[in-house]
PDB file of N, CA and C in Angstrom:
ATOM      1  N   UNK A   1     -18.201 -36.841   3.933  1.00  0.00           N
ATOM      2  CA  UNK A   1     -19.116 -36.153   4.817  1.00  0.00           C
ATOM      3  C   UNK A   1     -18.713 -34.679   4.881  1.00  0.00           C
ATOM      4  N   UNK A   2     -19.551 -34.023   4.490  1.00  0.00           N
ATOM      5  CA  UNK A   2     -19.636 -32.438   4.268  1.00  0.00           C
ATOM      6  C   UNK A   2     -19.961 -31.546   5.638  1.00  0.00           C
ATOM      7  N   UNK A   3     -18.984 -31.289   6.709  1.00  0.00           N
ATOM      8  CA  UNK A   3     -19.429 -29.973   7.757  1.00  0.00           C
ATOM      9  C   UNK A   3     -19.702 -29.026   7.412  1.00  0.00           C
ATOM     10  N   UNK A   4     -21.015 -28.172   8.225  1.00  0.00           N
ATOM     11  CA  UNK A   4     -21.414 -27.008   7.605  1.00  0.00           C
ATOM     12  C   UNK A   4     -20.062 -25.707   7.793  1.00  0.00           C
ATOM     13  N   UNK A   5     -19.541 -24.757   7.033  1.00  0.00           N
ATOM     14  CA  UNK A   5     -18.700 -24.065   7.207  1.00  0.00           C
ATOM     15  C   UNK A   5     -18.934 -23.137   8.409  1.00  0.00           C
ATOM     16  N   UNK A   6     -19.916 -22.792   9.179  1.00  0.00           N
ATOM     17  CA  UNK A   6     -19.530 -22.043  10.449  1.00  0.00           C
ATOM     18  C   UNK A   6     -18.688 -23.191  11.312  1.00  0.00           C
ATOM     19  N   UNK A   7     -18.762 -24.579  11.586  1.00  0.00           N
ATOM     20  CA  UNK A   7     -18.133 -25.528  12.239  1.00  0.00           C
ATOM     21  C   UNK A   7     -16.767 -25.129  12.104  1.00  0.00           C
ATOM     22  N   UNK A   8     -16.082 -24.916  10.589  1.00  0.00           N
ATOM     23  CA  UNK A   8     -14.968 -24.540  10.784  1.00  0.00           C
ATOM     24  C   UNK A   8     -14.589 -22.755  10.635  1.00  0.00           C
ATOM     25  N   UNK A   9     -15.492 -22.191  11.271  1.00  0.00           N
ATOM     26  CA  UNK A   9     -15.416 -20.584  10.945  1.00  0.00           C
ATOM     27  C   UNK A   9     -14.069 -20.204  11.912  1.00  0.00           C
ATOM     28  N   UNK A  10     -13.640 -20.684  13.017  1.00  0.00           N
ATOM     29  CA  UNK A  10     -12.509 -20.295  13.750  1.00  0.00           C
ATOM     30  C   UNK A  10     -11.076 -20.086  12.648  1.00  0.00           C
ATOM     31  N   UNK A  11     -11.073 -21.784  12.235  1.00  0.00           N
ATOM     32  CA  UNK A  11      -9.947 -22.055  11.093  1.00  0.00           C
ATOM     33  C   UNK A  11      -9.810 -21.143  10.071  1.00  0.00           C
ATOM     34  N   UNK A  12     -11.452 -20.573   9.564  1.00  0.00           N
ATOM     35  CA  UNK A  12     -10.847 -19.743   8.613  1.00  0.00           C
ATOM     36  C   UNK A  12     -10.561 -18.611   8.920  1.00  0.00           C
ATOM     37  N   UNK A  13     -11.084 -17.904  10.080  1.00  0.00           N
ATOM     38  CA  UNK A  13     -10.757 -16.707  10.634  1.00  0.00           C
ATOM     39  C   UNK A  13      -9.004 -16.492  10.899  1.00  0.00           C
ATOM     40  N   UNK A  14      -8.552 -18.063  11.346  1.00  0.00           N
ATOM     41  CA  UNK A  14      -7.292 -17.951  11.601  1.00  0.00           C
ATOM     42  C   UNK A  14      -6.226 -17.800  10.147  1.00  0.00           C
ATOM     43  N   UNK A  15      -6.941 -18.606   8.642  1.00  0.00           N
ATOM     44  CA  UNK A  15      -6.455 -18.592   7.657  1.00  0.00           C
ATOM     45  C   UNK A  15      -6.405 -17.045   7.317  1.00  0.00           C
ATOM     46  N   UNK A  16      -7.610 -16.536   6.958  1.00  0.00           N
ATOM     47  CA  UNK A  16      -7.635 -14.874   6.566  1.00  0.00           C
ATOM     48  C   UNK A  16      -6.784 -14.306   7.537  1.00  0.00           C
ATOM     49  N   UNK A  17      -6.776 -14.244   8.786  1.00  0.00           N
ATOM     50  CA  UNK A  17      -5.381 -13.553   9.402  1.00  0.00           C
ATOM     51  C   UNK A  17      -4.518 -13.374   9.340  1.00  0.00           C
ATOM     52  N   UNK A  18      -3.947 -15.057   8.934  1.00  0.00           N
ATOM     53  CA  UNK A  18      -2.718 -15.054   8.528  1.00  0.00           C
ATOM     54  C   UNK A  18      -2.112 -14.619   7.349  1.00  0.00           C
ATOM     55  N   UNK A  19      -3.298 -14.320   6.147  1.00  0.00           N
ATOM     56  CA  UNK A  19      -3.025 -13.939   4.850  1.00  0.00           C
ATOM     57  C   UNK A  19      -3.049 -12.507   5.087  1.00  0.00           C
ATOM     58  N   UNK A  20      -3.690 -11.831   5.913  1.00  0.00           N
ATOM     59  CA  UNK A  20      -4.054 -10.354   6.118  1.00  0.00           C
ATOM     60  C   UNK A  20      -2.323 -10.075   6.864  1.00  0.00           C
ATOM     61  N   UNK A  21      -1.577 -10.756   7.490  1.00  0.00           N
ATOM     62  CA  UNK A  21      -0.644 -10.357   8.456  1.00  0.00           C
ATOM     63  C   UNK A  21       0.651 -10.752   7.621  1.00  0.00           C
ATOM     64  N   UNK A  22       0.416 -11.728   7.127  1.00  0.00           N
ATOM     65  CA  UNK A  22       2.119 -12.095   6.112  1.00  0.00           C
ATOM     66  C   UNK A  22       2.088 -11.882   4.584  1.00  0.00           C
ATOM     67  N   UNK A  23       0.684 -11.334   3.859  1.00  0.00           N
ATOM     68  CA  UNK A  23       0.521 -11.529   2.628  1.00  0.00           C
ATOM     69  C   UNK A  23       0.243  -9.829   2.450  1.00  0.00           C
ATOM     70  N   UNK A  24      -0.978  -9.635   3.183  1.00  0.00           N
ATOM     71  CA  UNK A  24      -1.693  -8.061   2.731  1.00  0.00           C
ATOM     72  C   UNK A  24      -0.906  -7.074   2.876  1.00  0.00           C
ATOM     73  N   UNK A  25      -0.374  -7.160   4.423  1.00  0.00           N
ATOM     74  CA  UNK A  25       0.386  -6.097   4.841  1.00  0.00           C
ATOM     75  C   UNK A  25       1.990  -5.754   4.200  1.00  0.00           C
ATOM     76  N   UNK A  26       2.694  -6.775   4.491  1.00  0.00           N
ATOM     77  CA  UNK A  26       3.956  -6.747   3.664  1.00  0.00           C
ATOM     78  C   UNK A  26       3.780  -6.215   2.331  1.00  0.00           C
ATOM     79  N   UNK A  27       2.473  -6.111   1.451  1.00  0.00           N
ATOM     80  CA  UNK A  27       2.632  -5.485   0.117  1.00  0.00           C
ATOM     81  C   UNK A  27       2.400  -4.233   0.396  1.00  0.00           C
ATOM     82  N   UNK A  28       0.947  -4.139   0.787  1.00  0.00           N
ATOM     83  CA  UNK A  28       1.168  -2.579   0.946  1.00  0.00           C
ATOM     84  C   UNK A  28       2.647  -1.659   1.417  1.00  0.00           C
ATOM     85  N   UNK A  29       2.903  -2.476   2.212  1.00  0.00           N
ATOM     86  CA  UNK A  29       4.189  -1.741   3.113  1.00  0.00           C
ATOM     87  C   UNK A  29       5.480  -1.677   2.082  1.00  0.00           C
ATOM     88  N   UNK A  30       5.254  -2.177   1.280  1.00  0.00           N
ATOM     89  CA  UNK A  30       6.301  -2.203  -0.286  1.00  0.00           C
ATOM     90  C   UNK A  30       6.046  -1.084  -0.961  1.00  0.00           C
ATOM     91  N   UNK A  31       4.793  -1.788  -1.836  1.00  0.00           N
ATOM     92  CA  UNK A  31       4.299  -0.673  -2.361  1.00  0.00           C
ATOM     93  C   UNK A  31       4.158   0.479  -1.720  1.00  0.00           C
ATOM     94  N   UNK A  32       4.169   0.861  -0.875  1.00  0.00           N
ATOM     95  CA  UNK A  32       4.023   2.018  -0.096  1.00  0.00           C
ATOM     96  C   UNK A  32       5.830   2.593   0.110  1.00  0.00           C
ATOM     97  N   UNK A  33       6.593   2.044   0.183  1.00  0.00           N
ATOM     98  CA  UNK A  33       8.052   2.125  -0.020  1.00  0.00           C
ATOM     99  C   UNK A  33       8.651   2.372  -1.186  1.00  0.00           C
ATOM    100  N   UNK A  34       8.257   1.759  -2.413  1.00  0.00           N
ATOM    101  CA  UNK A  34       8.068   2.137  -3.927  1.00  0.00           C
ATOM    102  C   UNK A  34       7.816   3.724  -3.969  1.00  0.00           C
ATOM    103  N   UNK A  35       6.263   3.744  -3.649  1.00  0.00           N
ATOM    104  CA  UNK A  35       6.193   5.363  -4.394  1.00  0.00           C
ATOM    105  C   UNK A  35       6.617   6.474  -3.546  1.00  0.00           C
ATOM    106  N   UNK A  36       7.307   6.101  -2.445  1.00  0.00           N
ATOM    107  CA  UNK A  36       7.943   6.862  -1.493  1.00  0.00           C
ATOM    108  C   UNK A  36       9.399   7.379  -2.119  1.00  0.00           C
ATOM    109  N   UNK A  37       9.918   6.016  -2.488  1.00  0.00           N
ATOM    110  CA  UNK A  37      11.105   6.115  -3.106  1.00  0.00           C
ATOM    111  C   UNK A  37      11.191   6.751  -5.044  1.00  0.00           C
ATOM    112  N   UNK A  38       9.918   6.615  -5.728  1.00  0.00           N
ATOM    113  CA  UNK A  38       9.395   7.141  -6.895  1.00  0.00           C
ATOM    114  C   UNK A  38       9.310   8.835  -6.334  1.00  0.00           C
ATOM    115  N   UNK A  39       8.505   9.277  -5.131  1.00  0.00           N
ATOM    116  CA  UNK A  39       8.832  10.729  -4.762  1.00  0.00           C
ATOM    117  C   UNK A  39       9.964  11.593  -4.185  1.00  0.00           C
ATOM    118  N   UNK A  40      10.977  10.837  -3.993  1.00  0.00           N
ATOM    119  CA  UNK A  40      12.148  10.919  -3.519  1.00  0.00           C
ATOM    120  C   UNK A  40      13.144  10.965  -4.916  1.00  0.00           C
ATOM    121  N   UNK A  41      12.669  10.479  -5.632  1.00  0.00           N
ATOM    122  CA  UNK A  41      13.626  10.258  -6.951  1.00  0.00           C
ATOM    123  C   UNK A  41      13.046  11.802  -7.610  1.00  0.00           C
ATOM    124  N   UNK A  42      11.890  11.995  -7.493  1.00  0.00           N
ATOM    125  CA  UNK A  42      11.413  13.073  -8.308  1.00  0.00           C
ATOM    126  C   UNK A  42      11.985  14.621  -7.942  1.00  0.00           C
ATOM    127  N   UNK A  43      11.563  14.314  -6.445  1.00  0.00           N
ATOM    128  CA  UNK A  43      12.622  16.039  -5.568  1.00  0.00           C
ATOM    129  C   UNK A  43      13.824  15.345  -5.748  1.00  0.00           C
ATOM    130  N   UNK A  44      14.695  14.841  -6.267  1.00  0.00           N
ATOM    131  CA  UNK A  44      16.105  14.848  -6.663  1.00  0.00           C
ATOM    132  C   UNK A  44      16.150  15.257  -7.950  1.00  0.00           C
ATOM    133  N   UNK A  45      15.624  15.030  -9.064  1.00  0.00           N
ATOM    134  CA  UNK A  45      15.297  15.408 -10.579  1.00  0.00           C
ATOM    135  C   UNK A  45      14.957  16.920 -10.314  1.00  0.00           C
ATOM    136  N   UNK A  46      13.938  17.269  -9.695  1.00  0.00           N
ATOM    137  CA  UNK A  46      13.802  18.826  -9.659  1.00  0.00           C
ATOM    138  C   UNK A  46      15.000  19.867  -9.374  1.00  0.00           C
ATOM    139  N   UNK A  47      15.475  19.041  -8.161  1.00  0.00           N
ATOM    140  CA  UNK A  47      16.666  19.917  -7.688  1.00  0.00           C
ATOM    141  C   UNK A  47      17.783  19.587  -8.414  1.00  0.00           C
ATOM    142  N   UNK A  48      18.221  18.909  -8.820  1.00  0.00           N
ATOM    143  CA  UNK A  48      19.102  18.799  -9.463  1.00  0.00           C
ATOM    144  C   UNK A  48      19.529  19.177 -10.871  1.00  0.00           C
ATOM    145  N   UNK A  49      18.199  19.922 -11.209  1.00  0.00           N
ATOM    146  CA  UNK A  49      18.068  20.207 -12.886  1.00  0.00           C
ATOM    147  C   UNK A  49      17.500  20.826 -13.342  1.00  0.00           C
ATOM    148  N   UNK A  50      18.220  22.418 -11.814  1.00  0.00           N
ATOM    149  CA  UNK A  50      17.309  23.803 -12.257  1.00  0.00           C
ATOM    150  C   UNK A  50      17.326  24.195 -12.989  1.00  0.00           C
ATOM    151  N   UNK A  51      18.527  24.242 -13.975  1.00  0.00           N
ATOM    152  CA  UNK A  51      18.400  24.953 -15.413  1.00  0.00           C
ATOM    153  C   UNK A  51      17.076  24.722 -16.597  1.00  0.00           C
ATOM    154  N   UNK A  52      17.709  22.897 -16.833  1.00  0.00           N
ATOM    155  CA  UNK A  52      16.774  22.301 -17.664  1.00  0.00           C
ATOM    156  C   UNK A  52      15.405  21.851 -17.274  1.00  0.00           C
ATOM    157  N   UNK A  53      14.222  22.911 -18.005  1.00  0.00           N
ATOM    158  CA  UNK A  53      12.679  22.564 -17.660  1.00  0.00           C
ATOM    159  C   UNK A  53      12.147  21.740 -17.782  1.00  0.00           C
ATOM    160  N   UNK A  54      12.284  20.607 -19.068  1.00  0.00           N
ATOM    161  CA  UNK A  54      12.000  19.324 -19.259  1.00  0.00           C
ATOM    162  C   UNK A  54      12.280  18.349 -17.606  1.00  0.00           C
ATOM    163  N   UNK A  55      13.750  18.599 -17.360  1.00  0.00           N
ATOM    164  CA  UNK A  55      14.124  17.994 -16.483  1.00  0.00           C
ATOM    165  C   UNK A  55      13.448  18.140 -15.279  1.00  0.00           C
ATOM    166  N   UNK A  56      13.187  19.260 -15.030  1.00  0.00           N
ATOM    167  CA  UNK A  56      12.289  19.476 -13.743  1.00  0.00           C
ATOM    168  C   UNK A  56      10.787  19.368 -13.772  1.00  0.00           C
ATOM    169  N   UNK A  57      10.032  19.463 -14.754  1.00  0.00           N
ATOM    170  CA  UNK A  57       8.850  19.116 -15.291  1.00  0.00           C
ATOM    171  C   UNK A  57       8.859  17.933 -14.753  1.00  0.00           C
ATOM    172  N   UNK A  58       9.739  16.828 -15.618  1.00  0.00           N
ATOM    173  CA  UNK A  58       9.486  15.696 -15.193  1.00  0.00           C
ATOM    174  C   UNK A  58      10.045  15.246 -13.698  1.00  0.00           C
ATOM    175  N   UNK A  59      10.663  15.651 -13.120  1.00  0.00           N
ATOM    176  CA  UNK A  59      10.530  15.510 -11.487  1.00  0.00           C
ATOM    177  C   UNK A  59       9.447  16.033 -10.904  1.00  0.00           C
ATOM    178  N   UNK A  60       8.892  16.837 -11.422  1.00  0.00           N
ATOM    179  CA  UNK A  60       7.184  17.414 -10.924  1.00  0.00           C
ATOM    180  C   UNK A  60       6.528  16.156 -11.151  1.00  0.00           C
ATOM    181  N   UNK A  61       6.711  15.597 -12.206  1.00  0.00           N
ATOM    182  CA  UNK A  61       6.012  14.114 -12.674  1.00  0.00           C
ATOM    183  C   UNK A  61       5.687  13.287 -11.309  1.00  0.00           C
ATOM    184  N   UNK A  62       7.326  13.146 -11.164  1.00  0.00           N
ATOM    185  CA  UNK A  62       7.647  12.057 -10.462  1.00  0.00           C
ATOM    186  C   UNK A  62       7.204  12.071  -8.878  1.00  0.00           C
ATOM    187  N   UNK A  63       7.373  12.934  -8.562  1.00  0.00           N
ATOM    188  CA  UNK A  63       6.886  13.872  -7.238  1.00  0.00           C
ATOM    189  C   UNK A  63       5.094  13.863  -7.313  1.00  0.00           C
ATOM    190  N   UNK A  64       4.411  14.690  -7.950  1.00  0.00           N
ATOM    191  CA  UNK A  64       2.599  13.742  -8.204  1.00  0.00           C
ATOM    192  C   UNK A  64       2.161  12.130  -8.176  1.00  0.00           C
ATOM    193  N   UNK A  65       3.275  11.765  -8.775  1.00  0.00           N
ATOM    194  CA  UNK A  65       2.766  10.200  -9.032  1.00  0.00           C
ATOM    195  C   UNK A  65       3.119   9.900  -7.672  1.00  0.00           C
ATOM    196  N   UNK A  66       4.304  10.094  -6.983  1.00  0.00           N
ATOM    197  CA  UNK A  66       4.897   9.222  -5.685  1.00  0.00           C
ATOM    198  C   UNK A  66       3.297   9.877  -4.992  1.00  0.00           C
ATOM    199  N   UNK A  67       3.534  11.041  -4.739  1.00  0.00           N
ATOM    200  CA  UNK A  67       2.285  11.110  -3.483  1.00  0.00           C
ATOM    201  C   UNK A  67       1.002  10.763  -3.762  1.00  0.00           C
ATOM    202  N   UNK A  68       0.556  10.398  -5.183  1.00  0.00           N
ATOM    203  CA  UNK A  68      -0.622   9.597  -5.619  1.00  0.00           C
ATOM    204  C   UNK A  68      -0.374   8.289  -5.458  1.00  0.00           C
ATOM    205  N   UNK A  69       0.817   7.593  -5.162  1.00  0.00           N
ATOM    206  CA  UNK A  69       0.763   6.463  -4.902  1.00  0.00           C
ATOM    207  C   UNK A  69       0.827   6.214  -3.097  1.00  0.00           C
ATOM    208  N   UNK A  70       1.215   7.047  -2.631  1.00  0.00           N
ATOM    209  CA  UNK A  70       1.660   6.924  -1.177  1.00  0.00           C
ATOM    210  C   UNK A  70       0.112   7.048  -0.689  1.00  0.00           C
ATOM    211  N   UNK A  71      -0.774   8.055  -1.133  1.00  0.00           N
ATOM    212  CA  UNK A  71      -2.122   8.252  -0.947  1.00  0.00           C
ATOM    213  C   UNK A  71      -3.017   7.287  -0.941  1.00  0.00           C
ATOM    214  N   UNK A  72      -2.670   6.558  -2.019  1.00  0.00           N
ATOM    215  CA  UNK A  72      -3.760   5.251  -2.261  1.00  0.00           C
ATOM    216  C   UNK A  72      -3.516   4.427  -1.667  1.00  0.00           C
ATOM    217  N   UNK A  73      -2.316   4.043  -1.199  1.00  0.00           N
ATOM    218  CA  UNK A  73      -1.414   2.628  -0.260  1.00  0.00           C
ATOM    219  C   UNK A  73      -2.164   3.039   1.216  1.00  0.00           C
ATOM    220  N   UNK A  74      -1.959   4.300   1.967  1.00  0.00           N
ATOM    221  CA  UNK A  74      -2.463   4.777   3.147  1.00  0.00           C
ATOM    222  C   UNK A  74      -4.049   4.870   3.058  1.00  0.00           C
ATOM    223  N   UNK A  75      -4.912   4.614   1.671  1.00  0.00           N
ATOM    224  CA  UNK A  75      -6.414   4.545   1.795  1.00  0.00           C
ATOM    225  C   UNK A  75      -6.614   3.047   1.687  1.00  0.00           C
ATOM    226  N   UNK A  76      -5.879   2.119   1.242  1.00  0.00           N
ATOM    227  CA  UNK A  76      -5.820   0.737   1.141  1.00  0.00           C
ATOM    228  C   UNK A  76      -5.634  -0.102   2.593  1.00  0.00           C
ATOM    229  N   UNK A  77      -4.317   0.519   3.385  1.00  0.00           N
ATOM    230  CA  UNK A  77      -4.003   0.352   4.248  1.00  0.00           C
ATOM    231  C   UNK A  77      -5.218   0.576   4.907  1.00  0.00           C
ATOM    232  N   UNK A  78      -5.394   2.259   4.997  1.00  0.00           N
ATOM    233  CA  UNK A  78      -7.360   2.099   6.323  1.00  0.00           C
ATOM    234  C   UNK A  78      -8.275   1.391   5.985  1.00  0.00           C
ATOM    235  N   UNK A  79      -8.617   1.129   4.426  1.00  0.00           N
ATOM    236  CA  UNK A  79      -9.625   0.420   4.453  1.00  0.00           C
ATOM    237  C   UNK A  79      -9.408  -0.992   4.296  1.00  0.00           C
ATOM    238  N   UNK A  80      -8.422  -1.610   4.502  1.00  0.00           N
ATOM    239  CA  UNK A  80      -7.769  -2.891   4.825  1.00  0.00           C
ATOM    240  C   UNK A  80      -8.236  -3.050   6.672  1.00  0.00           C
ATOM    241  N   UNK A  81      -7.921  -1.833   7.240  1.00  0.00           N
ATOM    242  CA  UNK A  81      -7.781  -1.821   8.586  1.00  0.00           C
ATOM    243  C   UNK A  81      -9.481  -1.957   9.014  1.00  0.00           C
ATOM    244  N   UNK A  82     -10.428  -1.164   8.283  1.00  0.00           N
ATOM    245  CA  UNK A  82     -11.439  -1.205   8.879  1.00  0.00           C
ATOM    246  C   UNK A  82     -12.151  -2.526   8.516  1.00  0.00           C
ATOM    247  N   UNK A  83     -11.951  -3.468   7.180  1.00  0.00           N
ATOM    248  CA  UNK A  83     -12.396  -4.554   7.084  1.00  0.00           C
ATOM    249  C   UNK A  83     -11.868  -5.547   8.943  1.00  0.00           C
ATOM    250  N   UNK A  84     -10.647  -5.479   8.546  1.00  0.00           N
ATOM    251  CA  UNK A  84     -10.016  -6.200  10.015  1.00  0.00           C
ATOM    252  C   UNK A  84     -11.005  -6.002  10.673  1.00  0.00           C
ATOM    253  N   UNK A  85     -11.475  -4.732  11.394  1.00  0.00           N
ATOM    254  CA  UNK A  85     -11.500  -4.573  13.075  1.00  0.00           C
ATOM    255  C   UNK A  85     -13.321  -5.283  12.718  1.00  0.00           C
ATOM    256  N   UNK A  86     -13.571  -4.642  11.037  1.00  0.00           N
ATOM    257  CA  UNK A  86     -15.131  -4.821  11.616  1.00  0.00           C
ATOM    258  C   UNK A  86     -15.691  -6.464  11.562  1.00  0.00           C
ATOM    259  N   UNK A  87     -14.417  -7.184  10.897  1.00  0.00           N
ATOM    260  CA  UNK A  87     -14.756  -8.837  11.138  1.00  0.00           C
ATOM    261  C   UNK A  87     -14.174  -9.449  12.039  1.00  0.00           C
ATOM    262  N   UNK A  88     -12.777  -8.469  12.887  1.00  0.00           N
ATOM    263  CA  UNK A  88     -12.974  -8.988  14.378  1.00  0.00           C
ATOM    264  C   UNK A  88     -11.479 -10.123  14.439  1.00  0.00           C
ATOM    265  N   UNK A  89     -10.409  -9.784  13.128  1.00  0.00           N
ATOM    266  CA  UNK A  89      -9.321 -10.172  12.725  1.00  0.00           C
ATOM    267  C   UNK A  89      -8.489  -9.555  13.647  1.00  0.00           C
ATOM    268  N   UNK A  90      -8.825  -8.904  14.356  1.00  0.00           N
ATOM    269  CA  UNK A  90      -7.188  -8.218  15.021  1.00  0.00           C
ATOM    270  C   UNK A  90      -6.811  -8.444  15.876  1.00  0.00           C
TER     271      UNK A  90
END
């Protein structure tokens, strides 16, 4: 016997929550720690290797990519956030 799925719409509201609160968030919050630590590695390469241009070039690298990644994690994160509020998950 087949219930129509709003019958169990609570359950799944409570399932997606729980995937949004122990699954979604913990990655972003990684990944978001990653390219933090990828831009942190890069202003150490720069400073550390004023002479050599290659060397600091590529800490310029490293330093673009971290804040292109920190950027996209914090647009993932809001638009993670605005799905939440506008289905009423929070």
């Amino acid at each position: 016997m087949f219930l129509p799925l709003f019958v169990h719409a609570d359950a799944l509201g409570d399932l997606l929550n729980a995937i949004y609160r122990h699954l979604i968030n913990p990655v972003i919050a990684f990944i978001f720690a990653l390219a933090t630590l990828w831009f942190i590695v890069g202003v150490i390469k720069f400073l550390a290797n004023g002479g050599n241009e290659q060397k600091k070039t590529e800490g310029k690298q490293h330093m673009l990519w971290g804040l292109i990644g920190m950027f996209v994690m914090v647009s993932v994160f809001g638009i993670m956030q605005l799905i939440v509020n506008t289905l009423g998950m929070s």
